[in-house]
N, C-alpha and C. Protein backbone atom coordinates (compact mmCIF):
# COMPACT_ATOMS: atom_id res chain seq x y z
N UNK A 1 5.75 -36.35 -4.58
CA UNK A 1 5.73 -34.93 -4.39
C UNK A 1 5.90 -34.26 -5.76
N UNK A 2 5.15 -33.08 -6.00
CA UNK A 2 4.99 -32.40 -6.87
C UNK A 2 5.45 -31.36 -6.95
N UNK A 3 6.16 -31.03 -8.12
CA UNK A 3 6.77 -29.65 -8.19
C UNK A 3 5.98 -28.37 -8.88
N UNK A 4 5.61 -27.59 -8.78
CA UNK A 4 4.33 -26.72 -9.21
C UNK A 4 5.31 -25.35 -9.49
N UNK A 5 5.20 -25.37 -11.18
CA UNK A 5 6.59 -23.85 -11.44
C UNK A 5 5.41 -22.99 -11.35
N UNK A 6 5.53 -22.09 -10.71
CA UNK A 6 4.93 -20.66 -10.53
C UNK A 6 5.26 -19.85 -11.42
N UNK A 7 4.16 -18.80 -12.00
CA UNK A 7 4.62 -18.06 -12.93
C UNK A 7 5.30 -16.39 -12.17
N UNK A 8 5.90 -15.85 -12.12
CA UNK A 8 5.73 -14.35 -11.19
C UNK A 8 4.85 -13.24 -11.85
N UNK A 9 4.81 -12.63 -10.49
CA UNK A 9 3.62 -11.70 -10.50
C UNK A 9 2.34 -12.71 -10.10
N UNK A 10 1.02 -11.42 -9.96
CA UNK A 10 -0.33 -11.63 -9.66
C UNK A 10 -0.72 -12.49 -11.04
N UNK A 11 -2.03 -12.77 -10.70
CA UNK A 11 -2.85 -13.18 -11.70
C UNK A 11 -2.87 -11.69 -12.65
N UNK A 12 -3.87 -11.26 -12.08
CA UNK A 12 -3.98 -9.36 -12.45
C UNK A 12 -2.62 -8.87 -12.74
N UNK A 13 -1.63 -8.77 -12.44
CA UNK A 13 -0.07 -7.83 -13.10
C UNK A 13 -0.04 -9.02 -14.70
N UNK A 14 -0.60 -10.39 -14.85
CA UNK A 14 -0.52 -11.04 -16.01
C UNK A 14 -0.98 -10.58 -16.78
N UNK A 15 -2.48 -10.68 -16.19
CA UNK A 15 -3.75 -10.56 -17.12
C UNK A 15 -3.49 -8.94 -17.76
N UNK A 16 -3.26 -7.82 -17.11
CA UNK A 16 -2.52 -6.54 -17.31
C UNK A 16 -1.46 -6.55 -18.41
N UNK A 17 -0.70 -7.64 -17.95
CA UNK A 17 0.57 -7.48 -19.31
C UNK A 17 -0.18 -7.97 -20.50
N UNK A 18 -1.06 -8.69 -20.56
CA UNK A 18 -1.73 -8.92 -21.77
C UNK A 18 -2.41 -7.94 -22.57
N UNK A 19 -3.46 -7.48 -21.17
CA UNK A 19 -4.23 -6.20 -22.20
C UNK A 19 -3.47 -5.51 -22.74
N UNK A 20 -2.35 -4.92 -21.87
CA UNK A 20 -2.00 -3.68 -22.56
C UNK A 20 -1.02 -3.89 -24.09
N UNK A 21 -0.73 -5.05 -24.17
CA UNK A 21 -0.08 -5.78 -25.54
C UNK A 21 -1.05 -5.85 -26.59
N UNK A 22 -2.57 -5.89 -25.92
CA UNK A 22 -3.66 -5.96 -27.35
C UNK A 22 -3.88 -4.72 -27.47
N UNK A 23 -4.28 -3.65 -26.36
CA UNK A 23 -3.96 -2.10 -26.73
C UNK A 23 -3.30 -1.89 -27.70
N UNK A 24 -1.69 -2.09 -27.24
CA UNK A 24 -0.33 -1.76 -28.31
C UNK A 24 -0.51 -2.19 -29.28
N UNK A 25 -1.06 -3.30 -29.75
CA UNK A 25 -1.32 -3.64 -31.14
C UNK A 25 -3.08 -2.74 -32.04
N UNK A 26 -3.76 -2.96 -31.23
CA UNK A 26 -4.44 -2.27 -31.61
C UNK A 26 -4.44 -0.48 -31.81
N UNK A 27 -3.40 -0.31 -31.03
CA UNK A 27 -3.06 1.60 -31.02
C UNK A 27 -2.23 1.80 -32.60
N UNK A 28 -1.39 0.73 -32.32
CA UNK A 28 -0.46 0.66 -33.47
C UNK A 28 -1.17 0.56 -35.43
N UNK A 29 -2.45 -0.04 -34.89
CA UNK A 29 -3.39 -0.80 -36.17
C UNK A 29 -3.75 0.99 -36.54
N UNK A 30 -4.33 1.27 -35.76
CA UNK A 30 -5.48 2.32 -35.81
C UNK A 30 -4.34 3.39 -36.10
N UNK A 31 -2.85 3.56 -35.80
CA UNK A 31 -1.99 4.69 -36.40
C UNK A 31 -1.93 4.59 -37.78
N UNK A 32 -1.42 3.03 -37.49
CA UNK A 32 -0.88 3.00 -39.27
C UNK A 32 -1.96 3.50 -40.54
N UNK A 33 -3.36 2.99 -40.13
CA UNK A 33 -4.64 3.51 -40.64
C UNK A 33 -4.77 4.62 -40.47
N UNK A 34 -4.77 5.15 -39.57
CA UNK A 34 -5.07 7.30 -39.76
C UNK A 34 -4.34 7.28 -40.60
N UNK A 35 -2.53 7.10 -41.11
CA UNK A 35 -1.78 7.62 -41.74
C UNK A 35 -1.82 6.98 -42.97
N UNK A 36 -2.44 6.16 -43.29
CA UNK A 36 -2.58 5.28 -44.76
C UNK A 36 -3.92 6.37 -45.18
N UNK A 37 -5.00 6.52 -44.58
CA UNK A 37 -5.87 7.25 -45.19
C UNK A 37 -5.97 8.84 -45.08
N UNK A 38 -5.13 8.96 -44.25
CA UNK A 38 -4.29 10.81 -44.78
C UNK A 38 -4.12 11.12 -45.81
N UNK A 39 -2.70 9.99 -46.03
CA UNK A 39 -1.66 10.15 -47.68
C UNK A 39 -2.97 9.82 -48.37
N UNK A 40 -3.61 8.99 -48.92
CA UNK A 40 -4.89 8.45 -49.64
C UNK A 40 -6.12 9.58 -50.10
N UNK A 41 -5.77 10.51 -48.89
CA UNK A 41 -6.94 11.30 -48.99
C UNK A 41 -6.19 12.72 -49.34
N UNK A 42 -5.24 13.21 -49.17
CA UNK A 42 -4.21 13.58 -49.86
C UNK A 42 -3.74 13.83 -50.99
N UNK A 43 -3.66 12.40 -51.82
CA UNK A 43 -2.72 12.17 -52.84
C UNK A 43 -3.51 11.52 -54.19
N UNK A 44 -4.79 10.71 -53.77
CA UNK A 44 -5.48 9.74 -54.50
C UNK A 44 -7.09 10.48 -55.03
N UNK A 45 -6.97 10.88 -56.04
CA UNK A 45 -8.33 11.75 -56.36
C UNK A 45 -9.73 10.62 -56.31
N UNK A 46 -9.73 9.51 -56.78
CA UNK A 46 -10.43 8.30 -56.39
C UNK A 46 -10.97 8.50 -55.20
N UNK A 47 -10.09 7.59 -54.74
CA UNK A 47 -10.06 7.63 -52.47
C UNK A 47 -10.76 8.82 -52.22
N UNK A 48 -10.73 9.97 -52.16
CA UNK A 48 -10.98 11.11 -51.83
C UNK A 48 -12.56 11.66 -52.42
N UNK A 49 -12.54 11.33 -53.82
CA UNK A 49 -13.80 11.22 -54.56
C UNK A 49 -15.16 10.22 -53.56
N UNK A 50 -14.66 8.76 -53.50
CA UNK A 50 -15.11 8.09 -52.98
C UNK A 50 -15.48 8.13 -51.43
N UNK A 51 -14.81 8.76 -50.43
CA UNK A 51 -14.99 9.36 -49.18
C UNK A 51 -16.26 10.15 -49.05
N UNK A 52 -15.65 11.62 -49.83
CA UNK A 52 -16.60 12.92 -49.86
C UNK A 52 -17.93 12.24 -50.25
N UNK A 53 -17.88 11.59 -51.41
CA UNK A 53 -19.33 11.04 -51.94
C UNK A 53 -20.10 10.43 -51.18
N UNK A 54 -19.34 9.19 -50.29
CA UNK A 54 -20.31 8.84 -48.88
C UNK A 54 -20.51 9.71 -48.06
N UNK A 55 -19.52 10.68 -47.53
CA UNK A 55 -20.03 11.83 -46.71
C UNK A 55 -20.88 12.53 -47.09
N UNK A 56 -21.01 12.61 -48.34
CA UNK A 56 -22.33 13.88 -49.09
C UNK A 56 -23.53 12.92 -48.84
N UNK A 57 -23.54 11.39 -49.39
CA UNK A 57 -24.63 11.20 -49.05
C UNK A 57 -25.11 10.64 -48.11
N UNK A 58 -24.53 10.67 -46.97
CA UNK A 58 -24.68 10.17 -45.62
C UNK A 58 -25.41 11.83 -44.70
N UNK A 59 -25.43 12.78 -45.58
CA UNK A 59 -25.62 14.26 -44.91
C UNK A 59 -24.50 14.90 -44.27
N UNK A 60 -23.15 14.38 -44.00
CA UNK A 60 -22.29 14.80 -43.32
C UNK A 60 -21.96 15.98 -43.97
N UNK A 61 -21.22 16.92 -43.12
CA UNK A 61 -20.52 17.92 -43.34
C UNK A 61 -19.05 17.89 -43.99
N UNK A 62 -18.87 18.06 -45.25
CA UNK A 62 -17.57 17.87 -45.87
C UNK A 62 -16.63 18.71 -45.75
N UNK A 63 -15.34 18.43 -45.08
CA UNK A 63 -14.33 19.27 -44.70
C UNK A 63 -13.57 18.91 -46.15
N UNK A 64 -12.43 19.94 -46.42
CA UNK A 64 -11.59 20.26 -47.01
C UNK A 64 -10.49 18.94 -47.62
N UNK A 65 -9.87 18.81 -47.94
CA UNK A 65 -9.43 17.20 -47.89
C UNK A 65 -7.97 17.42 -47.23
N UNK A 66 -7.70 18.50 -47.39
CA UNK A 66 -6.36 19.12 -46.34
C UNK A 66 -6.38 18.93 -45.06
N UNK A 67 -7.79 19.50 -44.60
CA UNK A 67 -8.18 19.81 -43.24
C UNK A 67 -8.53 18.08 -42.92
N UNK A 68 -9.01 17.67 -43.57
CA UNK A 68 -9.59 16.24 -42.59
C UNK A 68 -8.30 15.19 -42.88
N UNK A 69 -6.66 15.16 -44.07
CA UNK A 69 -6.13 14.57 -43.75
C UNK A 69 -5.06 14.90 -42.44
N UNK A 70 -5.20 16.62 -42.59
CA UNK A 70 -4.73 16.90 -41.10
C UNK A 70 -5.07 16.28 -39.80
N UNK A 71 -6.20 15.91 -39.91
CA UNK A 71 -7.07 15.75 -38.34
C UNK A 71 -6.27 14.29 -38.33
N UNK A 72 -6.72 13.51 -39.76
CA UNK A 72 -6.18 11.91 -39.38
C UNK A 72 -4.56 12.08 -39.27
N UNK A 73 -3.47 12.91 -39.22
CA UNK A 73 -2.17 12.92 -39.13
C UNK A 73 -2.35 13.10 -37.42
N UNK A 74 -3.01 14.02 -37.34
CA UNK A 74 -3.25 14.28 -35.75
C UNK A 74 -3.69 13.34 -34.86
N UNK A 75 -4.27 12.77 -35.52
CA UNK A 75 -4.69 11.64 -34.56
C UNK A 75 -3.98 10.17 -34.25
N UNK A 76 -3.71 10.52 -36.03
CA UNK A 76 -2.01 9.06 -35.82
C UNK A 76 -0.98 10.08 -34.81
N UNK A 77 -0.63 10.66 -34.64
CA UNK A 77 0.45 11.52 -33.91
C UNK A 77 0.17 11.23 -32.31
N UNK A 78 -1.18 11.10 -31.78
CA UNK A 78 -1.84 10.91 -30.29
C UNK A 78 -1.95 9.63 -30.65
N UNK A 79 -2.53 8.81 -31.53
CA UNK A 79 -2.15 7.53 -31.16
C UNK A 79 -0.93 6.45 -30.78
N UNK A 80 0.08 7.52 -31.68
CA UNK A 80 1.99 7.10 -31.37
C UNK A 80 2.15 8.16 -30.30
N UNK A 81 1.69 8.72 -28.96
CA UNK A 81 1.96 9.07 -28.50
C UNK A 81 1.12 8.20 -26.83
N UNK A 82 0.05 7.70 -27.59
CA UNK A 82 -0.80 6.53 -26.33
C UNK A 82 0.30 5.26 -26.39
N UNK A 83 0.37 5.39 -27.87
CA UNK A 83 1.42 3.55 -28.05
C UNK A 83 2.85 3.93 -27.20
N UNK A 84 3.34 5.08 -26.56
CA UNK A 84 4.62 4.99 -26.44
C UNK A 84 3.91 5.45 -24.71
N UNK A 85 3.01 6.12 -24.13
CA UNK A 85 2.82 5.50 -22.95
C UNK A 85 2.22 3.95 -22.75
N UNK A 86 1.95 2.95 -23.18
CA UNK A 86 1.67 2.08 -23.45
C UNK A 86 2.75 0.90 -23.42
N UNK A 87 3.69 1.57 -23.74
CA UNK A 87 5.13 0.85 -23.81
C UNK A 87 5.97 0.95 -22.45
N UNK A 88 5.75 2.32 -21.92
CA UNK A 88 6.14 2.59 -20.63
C UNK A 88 5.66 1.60 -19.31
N UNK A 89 3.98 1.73 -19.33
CA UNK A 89 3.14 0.90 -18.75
C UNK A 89 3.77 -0.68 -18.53
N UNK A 90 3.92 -1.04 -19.70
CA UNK A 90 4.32 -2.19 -19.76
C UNK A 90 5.40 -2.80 -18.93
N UNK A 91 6.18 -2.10 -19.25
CA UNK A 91 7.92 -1.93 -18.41
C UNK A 91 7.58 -1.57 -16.89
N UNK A 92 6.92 -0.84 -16.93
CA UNK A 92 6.46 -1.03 -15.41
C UNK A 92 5.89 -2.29 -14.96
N UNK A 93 4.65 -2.56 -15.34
CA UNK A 93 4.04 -4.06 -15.29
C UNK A 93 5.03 -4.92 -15.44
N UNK A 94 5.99 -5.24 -16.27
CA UNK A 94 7.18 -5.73 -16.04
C UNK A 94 7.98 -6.10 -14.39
N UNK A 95 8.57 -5.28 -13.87
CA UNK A 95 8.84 -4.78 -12.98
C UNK A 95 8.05 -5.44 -12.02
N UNK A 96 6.56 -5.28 -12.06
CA UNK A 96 5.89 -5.83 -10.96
C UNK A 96 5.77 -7.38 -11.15
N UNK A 97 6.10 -7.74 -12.21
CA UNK A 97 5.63 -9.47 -12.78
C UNK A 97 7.29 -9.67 -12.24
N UNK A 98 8.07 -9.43 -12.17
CA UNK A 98 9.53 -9.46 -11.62
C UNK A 98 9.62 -9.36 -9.89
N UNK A 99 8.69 -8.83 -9.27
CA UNK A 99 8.39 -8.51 -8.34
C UNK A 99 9.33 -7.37 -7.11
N UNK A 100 9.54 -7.19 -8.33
CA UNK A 100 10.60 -5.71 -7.64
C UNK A 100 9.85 -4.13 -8.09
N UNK A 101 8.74 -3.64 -7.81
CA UNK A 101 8.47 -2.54 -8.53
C UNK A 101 9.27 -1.11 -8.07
N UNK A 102 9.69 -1.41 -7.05
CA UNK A 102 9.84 0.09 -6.58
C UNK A 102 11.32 0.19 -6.84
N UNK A 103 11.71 0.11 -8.13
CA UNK A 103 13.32 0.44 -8.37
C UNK A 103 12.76 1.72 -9.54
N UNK A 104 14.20 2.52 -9.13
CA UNK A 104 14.52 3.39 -10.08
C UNK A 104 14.04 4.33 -11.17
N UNK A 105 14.07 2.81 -12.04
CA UNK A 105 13.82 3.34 -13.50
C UNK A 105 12.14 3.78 -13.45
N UNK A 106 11.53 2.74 -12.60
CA UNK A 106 9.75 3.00 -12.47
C UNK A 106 9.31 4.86 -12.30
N UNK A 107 10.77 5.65 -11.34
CA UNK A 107 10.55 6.93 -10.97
C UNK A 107 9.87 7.26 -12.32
N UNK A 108 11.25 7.56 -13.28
CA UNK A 108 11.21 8.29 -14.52
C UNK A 108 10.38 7.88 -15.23
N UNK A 109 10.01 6.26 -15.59
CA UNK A 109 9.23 6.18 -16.10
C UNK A 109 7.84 6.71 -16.35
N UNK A 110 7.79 6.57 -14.94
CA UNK A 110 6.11 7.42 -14.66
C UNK A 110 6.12 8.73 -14.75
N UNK A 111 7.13 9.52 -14.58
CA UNK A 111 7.53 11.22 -15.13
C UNK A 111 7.30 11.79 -16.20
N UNK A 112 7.84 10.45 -17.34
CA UNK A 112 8.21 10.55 -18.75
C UNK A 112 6.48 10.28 -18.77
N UNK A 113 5.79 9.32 -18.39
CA UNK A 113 3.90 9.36 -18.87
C UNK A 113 3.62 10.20 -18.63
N UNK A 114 3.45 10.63 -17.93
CA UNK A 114 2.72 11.68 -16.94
C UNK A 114 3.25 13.16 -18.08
N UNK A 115 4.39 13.30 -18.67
CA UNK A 115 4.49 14.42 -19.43
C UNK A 115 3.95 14.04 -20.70
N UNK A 116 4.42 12.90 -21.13
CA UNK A 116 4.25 12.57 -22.78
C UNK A 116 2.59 12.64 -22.84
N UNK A 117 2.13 12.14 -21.80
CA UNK A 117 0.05 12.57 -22.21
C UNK A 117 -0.40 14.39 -21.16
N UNK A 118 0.38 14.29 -20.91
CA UNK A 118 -0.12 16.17 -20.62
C UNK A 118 0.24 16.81 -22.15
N UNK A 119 1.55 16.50 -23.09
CA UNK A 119 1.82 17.33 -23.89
C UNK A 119 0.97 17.02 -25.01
N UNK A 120 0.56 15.31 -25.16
CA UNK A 120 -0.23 14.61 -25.98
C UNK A 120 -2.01 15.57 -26.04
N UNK A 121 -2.44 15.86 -25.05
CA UNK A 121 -3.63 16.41 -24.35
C UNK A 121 -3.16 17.61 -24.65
N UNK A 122 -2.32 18.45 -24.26
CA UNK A 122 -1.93 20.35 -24.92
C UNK A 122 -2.02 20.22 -26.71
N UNK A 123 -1.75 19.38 -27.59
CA UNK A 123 -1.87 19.28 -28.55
C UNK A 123 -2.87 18.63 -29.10
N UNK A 124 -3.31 18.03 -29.05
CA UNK A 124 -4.91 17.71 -28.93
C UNK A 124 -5.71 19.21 -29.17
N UNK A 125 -5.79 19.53 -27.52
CA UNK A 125 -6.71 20.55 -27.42
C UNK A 125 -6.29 22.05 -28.59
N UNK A 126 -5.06 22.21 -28.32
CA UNK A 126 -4.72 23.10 -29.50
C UNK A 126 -5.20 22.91 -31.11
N UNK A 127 -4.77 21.77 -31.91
CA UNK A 127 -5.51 20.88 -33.09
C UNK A 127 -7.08 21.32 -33.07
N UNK A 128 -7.60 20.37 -31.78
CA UNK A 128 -8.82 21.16 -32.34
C UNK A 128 -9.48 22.19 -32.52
N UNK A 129 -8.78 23.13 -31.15
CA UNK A 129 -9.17 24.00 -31.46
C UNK A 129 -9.18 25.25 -32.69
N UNK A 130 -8.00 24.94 -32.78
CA UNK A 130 -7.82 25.13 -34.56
C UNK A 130 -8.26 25.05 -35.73
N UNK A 131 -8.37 23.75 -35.40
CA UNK A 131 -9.42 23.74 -36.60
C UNK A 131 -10.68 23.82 -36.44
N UNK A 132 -11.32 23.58 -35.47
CA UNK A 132 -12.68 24.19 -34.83
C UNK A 132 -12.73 25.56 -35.11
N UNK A 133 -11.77 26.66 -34.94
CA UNK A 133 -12.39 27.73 -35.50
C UNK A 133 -11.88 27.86 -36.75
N UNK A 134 -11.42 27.50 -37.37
CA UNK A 134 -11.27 27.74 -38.56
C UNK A 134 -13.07 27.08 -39.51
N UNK A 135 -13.54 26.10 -39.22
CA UNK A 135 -14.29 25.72 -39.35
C UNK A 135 -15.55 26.74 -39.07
N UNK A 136 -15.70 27.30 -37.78
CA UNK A 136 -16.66 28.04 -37.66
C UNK A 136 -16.23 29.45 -38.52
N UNK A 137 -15.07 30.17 -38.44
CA UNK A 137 -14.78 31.23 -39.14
C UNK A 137 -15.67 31.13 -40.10
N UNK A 138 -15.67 29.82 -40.71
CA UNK A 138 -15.90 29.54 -42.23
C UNK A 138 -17.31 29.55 -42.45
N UNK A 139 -18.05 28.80 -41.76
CA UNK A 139 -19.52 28.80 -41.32
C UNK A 139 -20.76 29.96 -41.10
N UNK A 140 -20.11 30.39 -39.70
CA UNK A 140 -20.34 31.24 -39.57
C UNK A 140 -19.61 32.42 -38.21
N UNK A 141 -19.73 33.45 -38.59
CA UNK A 141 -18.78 34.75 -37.66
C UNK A 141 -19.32 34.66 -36.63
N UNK A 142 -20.71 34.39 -35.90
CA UNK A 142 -21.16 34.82 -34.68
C UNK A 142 -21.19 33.90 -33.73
N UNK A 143 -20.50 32.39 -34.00
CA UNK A 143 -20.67 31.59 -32.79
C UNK A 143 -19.11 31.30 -32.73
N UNK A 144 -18.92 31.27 -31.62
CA UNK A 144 -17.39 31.45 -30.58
C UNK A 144 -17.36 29.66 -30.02
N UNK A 145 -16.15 29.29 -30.75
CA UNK A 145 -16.12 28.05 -29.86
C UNK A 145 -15.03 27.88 -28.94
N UNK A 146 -15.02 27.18 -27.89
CA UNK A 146 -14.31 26.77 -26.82
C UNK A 146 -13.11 26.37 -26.71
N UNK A 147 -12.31 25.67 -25.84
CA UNK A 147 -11.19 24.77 -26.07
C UNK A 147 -11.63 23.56 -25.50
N UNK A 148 -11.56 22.54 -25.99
CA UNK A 148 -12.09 21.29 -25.29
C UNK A 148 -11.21 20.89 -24.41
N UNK A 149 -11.57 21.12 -23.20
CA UNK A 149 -10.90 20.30 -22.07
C UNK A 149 -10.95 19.16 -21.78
N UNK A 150 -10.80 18.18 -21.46
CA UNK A 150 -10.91 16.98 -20.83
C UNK A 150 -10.63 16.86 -19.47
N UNK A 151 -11.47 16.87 -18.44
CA UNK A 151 -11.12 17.14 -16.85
C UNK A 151 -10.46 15.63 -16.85
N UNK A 152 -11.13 14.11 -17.28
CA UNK A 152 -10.78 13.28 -17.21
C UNK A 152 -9.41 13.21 -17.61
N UNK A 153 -8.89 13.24 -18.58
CA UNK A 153 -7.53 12.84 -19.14
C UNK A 153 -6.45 13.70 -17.70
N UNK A 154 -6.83 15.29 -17.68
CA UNK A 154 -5.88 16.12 -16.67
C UNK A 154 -6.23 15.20 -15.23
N UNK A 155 -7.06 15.07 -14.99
CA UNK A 155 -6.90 14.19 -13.91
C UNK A 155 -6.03 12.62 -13.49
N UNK A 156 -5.84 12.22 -14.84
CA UNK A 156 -4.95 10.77 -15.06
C UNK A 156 -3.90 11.17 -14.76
N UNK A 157 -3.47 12.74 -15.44
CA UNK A 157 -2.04 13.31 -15.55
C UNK A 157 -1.58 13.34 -14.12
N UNK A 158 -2.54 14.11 -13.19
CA UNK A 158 -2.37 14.16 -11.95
C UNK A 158 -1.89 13.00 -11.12
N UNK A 159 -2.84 11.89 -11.56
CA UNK A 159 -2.41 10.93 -10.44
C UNK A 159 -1.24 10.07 -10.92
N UNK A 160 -1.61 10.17 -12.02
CA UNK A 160 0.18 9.55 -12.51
C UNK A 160 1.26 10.35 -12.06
N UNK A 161 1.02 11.97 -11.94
CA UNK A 161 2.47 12.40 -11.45
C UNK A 161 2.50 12.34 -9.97
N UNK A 162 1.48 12.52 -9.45
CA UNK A 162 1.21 11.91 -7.46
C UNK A 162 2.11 10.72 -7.81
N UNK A 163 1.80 9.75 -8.67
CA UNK A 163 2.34 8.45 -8.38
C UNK A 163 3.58 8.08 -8.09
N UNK A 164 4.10 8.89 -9.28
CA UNK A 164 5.71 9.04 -9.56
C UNK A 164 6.49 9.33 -8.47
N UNK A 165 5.68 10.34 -7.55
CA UNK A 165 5.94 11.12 -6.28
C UNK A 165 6.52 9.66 -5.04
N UNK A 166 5.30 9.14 -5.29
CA UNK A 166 4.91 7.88 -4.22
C UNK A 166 5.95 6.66 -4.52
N UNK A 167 6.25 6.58 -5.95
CA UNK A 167 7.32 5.74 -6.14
C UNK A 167 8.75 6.41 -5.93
N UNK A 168 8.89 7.88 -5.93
CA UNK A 168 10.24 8.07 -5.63
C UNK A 168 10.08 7.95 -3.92
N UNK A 169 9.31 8.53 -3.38
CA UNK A 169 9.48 8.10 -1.79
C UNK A 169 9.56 6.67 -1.37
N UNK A 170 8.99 5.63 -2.01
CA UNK A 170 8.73 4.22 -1.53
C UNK A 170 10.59 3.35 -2.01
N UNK A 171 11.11 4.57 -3.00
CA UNK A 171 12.57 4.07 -3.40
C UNK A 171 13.58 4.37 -2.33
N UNK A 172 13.19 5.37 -2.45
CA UNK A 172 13.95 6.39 -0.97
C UNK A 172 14.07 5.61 0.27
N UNK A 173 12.40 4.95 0.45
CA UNK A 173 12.51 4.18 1.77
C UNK A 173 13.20 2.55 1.96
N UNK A 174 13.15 2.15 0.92
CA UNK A 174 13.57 0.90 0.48
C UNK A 174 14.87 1.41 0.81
N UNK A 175 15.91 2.14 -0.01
CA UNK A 175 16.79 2.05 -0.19
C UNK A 175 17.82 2.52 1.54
N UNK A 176 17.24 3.12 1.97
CA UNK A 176 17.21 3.69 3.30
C UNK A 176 17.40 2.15 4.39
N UNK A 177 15.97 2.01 4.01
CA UNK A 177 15.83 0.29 4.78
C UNK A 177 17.32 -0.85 4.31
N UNK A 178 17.96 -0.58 3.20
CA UNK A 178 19.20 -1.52 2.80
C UNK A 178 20.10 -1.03 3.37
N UNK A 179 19.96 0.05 3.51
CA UNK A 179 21.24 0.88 4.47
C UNK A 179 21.21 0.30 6.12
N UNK A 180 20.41 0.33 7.00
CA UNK A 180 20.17 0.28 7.98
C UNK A 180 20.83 -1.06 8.37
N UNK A 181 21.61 -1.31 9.01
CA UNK A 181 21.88 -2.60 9.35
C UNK A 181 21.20 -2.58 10.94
């Protein structure tokens, strides 16, 4: 007779804890890089020389070196703000590889996502829009630009905070059910 150690959790809650660990590393790669070529573009007349010059001759439109190390600060800022729902995720996935999901901490957790990428997404859209008109100001006076919405992202927000909803009731009922003798 054979003893067969089981790992816990699904196949899928595994395969899950994995991706989202190559995410986190990869969210983490791509911060540290916005913010290495900010300061660089910033600080380093070279670096900056060498940028603009491929952008000039690639036809691109050359922003300011202020304005475009802004954008890459901004974008390291939403990327440490995906890496820290990302971290949350995890701890949840946790939880389910433990096979207890519907405790507690999962409520807040999913509260705390569900705000940290609505506020991640309000700043976003603000950023660009910012600098989007500042850009057109600059261009030209007669075209009016937008705020970029993302229906997709507000919709994640949504069901992540439904979710949160669904995990505080499914705690409620659990915990209800321990009561009941």
């Amino acid at each position: 007779m054979s003893t067969r150690l089981s790992k816990p959790g699904t196949p899928v809650a595994r395969g899950l804890n994995i991706l989202l660990l190559c995410v986190l590393i990869l969210l983490g790669v791509i911060c540290v890089v916005m913010t290495v070529f900010g300061v660089l573009v910033l600080f380093s007349d070279g670096f900056r020389a060498t940028i603009f010059h491929q952008l000039h001759t690639e036809g691109a439109d050359t922003p300011p070196a202020a304005r475009l190390a802004f954008s890459l600060f901004c974008g390291a800022a939403i990327a440490g703000a995906y890496m820290y729902v990302i971290r949350i995720l995890r701890a949840i996935v946790g939880t389910l590889l433990e096979g207890d999901p519907f405790v507690p901490e999962n409520i807040s957790r999913l509260r705390v996502m569900w705000i940290v990428l609505a506020i991640s997404e309000i700043f976003r859209m603000v950023v660009h829009s910012a600098v989007s008109v500042s850009v057109v100001a600059a261009l030209s006076a007669d075209r009016v630009e937008t705020i970029d919405i993302r229906l997709g992202t507000w919709f994640l927000v949504f069901v992540i905070a439904a979710l949160a909803e669904v995990f505080r009731h499914g705690a409620e009922l659990r915990r209800d059910q321990q009561l009941t003798v």
